[in-house]
C-alpha atoms as a PDB file:
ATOM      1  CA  UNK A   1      33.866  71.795 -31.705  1.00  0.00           C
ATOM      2  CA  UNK A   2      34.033  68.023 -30.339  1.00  0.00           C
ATOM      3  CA  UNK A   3      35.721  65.493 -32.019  1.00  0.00           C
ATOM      4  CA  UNK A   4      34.087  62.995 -33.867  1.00  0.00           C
ATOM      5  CA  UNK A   5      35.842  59.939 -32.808  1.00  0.00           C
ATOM      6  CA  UNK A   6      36.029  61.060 -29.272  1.00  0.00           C
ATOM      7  CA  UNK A   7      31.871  60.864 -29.784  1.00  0.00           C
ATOM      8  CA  UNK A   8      31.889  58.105 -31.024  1.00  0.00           C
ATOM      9  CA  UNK A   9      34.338  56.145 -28.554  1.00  0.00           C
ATOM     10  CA  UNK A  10      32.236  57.869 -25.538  1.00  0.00           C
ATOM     11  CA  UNK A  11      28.566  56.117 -27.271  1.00  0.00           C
ATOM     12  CA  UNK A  12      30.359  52.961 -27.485  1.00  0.00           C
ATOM     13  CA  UNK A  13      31.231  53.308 -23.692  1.00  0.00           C
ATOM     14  CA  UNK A  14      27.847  54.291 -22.715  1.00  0.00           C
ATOM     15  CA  UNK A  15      26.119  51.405 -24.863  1.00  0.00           C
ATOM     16  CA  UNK A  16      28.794  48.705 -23.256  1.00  0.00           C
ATOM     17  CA  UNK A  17      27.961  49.851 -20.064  1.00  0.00           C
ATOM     18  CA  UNK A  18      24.671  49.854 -20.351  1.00  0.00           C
ATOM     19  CA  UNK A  19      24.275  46.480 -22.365  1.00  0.00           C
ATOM     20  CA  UNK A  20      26.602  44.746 -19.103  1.00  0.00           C
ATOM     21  CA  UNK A  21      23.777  46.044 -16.933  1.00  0.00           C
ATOM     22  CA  UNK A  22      20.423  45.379 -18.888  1.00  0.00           C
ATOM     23  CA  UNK A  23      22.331  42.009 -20.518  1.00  0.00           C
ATOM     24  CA  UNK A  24      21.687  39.857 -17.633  1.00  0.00           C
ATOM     25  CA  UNK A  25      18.272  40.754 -16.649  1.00  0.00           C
ATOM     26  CA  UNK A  26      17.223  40.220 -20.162  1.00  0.00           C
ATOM     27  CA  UNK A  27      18.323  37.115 -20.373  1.00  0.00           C
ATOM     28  CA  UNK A  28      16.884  36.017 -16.851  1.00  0.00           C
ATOM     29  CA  UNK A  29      13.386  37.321 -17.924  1.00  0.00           C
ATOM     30  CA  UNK A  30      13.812  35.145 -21.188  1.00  0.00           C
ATOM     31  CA  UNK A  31      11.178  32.338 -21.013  1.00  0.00           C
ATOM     32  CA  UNK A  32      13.313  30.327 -23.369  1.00  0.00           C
ATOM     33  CA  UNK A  33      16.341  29.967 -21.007  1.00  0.00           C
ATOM     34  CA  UNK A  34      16.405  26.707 -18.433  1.00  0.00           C
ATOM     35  CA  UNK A  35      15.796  27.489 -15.055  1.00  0.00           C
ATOM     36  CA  UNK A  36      18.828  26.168 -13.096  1.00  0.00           C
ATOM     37  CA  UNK A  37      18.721  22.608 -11.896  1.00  0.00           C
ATOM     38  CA  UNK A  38      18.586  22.029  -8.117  1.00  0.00           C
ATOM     39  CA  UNK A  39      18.794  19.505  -5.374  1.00  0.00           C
ATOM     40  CA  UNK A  40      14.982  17.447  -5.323  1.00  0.00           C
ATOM     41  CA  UNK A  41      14.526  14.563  -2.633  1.00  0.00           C
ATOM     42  CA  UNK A  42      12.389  13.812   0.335  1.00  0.00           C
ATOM     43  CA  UNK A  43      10.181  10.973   1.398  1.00  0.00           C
ATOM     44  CA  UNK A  44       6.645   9.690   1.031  1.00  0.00           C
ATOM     45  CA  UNK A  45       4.685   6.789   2.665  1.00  0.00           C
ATOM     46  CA  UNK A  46       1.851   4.995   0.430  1.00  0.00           C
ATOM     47  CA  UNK A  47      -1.761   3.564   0.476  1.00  0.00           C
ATOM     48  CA  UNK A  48      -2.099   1.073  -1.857  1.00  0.00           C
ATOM     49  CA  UNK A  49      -5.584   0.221  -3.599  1.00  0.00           C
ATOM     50  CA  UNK A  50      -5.907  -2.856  -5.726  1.00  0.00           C
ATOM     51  CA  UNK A  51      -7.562  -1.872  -9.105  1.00  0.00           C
ATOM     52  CA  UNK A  52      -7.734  -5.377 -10.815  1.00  0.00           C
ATOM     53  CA  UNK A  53      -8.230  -8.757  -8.995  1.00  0.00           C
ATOM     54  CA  UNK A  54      -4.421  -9.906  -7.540  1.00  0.00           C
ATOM     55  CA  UNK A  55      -4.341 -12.518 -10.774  1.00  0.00           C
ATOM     56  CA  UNK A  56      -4.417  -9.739 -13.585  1.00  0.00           C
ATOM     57  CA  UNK A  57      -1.270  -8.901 -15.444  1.00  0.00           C
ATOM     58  CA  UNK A  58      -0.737  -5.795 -15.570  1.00  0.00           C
ATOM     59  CA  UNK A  59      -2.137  -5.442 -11.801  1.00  0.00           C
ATOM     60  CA  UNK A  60      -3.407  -1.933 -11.555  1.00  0.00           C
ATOM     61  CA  UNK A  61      -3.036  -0.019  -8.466  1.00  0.00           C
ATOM     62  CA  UNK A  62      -3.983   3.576  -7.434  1.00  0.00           C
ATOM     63  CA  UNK A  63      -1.613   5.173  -4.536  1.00  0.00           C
ATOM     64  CA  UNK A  64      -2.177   7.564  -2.427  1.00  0.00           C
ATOM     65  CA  UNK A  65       1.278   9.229  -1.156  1.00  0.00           C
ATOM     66  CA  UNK A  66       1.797  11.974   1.699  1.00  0.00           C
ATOM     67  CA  UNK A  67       4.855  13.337   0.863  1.00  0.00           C
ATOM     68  CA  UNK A  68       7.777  15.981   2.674  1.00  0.00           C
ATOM     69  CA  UNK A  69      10.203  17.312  -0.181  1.00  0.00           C
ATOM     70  CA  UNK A  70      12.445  20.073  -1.295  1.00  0.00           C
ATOM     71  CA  UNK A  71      11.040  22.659  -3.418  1.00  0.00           C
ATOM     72  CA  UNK A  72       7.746  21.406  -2.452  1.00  0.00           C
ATOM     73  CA  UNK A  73       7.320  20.877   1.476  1.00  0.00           C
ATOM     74  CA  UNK A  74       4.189  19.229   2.530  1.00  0.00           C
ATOM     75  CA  UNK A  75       3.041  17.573  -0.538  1.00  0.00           C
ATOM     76  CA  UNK A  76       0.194  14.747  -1.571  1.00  0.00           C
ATOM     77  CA  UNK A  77       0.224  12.372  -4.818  1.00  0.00           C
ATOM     78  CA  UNK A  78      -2.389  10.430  -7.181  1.00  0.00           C
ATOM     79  CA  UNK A  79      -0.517   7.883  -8.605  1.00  0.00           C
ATOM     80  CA  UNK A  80      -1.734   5.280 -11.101  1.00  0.00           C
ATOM     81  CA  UNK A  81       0.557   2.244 -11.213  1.00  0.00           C
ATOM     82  CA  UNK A  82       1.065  -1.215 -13.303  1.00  0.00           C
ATOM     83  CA  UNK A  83       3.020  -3.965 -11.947  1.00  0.00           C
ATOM     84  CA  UNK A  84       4.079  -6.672 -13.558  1.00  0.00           C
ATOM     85  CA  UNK A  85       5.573  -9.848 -12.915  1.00  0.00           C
ATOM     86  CA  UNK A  86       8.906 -10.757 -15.217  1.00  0.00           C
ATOM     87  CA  UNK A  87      10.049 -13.628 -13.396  1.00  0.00           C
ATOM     88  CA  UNK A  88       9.985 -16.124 -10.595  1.00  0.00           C
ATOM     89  CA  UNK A  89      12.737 -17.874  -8.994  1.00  0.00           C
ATOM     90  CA  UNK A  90      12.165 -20.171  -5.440  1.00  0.00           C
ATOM     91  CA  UNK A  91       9.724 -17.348  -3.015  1.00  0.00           C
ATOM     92  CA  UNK A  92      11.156 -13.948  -5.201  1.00  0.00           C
ATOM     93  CA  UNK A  93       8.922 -12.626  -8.023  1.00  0.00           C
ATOM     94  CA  UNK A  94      11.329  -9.932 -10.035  1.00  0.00           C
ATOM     95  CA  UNK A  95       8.825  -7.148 -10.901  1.00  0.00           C
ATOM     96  CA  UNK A  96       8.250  -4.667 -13.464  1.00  0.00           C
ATOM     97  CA  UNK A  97       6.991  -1.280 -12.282  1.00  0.00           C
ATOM     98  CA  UNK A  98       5.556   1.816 -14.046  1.00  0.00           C
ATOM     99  CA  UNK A  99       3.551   4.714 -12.491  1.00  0.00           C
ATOM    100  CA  UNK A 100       2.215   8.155 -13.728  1.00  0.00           C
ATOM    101  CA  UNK A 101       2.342  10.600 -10.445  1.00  0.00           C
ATOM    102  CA  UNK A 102       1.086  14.123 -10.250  1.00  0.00           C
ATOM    103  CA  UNK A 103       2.640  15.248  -7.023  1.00  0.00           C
ATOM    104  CA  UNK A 104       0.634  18.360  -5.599  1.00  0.00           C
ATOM    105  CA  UNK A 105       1.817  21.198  -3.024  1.00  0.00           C
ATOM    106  CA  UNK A 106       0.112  22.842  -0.110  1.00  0.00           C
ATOM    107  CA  UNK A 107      -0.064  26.002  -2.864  1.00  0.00           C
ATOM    108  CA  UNK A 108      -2.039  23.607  -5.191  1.00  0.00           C
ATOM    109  CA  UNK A 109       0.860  23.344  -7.924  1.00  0.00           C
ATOM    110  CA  UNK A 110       1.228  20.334  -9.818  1.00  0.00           C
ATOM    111  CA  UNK A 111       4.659  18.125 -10.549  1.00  0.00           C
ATOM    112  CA  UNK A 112       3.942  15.256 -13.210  1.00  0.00           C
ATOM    113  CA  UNK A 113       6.550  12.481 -12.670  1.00  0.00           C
ATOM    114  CA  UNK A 114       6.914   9.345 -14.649  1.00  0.00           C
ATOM    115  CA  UNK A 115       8.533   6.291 -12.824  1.00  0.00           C
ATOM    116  CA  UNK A 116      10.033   3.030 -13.991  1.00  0.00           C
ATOM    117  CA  UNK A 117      12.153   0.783 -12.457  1.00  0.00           C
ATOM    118  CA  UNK A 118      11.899  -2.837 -10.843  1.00  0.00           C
ATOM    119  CA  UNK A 119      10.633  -4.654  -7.737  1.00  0.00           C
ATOM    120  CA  UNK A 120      11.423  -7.900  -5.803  1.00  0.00           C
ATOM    121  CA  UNK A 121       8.311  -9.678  -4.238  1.00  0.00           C
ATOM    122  CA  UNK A 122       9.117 -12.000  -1.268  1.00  0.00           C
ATOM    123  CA  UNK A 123       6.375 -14.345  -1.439  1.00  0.00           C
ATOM    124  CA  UNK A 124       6.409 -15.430   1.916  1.00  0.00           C
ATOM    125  CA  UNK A 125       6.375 -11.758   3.851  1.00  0.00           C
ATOM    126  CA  UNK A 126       4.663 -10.480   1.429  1.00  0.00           C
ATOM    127  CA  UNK A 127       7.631  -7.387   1.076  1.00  0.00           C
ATOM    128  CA  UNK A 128       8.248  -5.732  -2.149  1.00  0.00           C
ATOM    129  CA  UNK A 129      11.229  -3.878  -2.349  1.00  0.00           C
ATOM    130  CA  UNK A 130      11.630  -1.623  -5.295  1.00  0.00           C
ATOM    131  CA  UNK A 131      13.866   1.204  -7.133  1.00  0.00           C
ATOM    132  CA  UNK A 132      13.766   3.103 -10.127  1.00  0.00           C
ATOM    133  CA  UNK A 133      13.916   6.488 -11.804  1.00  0.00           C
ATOM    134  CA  UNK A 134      11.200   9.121 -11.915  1.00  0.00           C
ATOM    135  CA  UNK A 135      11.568  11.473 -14.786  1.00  0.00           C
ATOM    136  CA  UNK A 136       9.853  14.902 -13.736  1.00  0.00           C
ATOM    137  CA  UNK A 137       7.626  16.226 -16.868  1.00  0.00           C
ATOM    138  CA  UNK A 138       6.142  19.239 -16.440  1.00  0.00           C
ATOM    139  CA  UNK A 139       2.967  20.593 -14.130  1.00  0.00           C
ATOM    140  CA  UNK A 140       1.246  23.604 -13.571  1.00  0.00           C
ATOM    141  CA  UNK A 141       2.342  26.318 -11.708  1.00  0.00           C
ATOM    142  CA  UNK A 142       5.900  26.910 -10.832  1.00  0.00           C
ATOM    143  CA  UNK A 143       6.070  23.314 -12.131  1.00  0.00           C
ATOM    144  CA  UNK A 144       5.073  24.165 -15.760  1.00  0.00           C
ATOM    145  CA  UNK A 145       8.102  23.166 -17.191  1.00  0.00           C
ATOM    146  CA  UNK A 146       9.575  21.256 -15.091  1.00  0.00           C
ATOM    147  CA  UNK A 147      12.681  18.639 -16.128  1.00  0.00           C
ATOM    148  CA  UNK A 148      14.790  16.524 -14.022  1.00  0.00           C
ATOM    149  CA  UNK A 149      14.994  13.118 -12.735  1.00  0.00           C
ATOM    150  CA  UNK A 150      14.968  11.119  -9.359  1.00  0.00           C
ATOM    151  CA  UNK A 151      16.192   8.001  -8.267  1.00  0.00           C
ATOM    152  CA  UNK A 152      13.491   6.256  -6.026  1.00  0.00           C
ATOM    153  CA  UNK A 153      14.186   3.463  -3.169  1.00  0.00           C
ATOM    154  CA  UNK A 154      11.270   2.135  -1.411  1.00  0.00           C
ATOM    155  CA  UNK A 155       9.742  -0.975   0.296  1.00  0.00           C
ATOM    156  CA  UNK A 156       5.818  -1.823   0.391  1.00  0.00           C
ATOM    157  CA  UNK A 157       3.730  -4.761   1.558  1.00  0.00           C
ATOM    158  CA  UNK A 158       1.102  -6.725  -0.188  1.00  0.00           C
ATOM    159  CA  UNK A 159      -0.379  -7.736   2.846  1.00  0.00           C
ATOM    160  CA  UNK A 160      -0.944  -4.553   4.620  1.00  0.00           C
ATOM    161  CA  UNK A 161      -1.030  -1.678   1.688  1.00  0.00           C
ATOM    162  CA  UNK A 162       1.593   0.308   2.872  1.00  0.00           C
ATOM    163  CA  UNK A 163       4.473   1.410   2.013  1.00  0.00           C
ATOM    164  CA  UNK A 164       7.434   4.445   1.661  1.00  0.00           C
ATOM    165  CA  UNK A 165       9.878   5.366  -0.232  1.00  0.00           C
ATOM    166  CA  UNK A 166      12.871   8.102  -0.140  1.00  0.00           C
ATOM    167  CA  UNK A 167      14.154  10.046  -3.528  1.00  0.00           C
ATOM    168  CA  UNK A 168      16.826  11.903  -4.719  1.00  0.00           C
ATOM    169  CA  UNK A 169      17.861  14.002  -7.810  1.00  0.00           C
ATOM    170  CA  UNK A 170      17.747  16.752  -9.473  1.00  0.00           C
ATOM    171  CA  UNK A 171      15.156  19.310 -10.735  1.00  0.00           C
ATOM    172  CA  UNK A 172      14.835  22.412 -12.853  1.00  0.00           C
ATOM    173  CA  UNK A 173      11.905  24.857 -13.197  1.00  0.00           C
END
């Protein structure tokens, strides 16, 4: 005849051991828990369409990026962008900037990023340098529930409708 607390103590054991090994892969399965966050950056150059005639404020641009970046490789962008002008002094125009982008890999996923941040137009060369912040908001794909931000740094010219930019920050999907 066994004992009953030795029973019980050897179920307990069993169930502990067995709760340390199915724990973990319960939990990763679990839609509900955050993907870890992980390095994002890379680099993209621009085409730059003109929307609205140059004296419109908001001007409205569409860009066209080609893009290399982590978690992504290879990728394209449609952006839609407003730029506006908050101040003048001597040949520099200070510049408010705000873009929707839906970045999309070679695999066809999708990475919807908002961006805002400022700009400096030098009249004379016609150079805009910019930065800013691009808050990552979901997608489809891998990207569904994306999070995570990005600081941006770029230049682009008025004159020729180019431009590039490099990011770097963090993202979680």
């Amino acid at each position: 005849m066994s004992n009953p607390s030795r029973t019980i103590q050897r179920i307990a054991g069993v169930l502990l051991a067995a709760s340390a090994v199915v724990g973990p892969a319960a939990s990763a399965a679990n839609p509900e828990r955050p993907s870890p966050e992980r390095p994002y950056g890379g680099s993209c150059s621009t085409v730059i369409v003109p929307i609205t005639p140059p004296a419109t404020v908001p001007q409205q641009l569409h860009l066209e990026y080609e893009c290399q970046l982590a978690h992504m490789g290879r990728a394209t962008a449609q952006v839609t962008q407003f730029v506006t002008p908050t101040g003048q002094s001597g040949n520099s125009v200070s510049l408010l900037v705000q873009n929707t982008t839906v970045y999309t890999s070679a695999n066809g996923d999708q990475l919807t990023a908002i961006f805002v941040g400022s700009g400096l137009l030098n009249l004379q060369s016609g150079e805009v340098a910019f930065t800013g912040v691009e808050t990552f908001a979901g997608g489809t794909g891998r990207f569904q529930a994306a999070t995570g931000s990005s600081q941006l740094e770029g230049t682009a010219s008025i004159f020729t409708n180019r431009g590039f930019f490099t990011s770097r920050g963090r993202i979680a999907f």
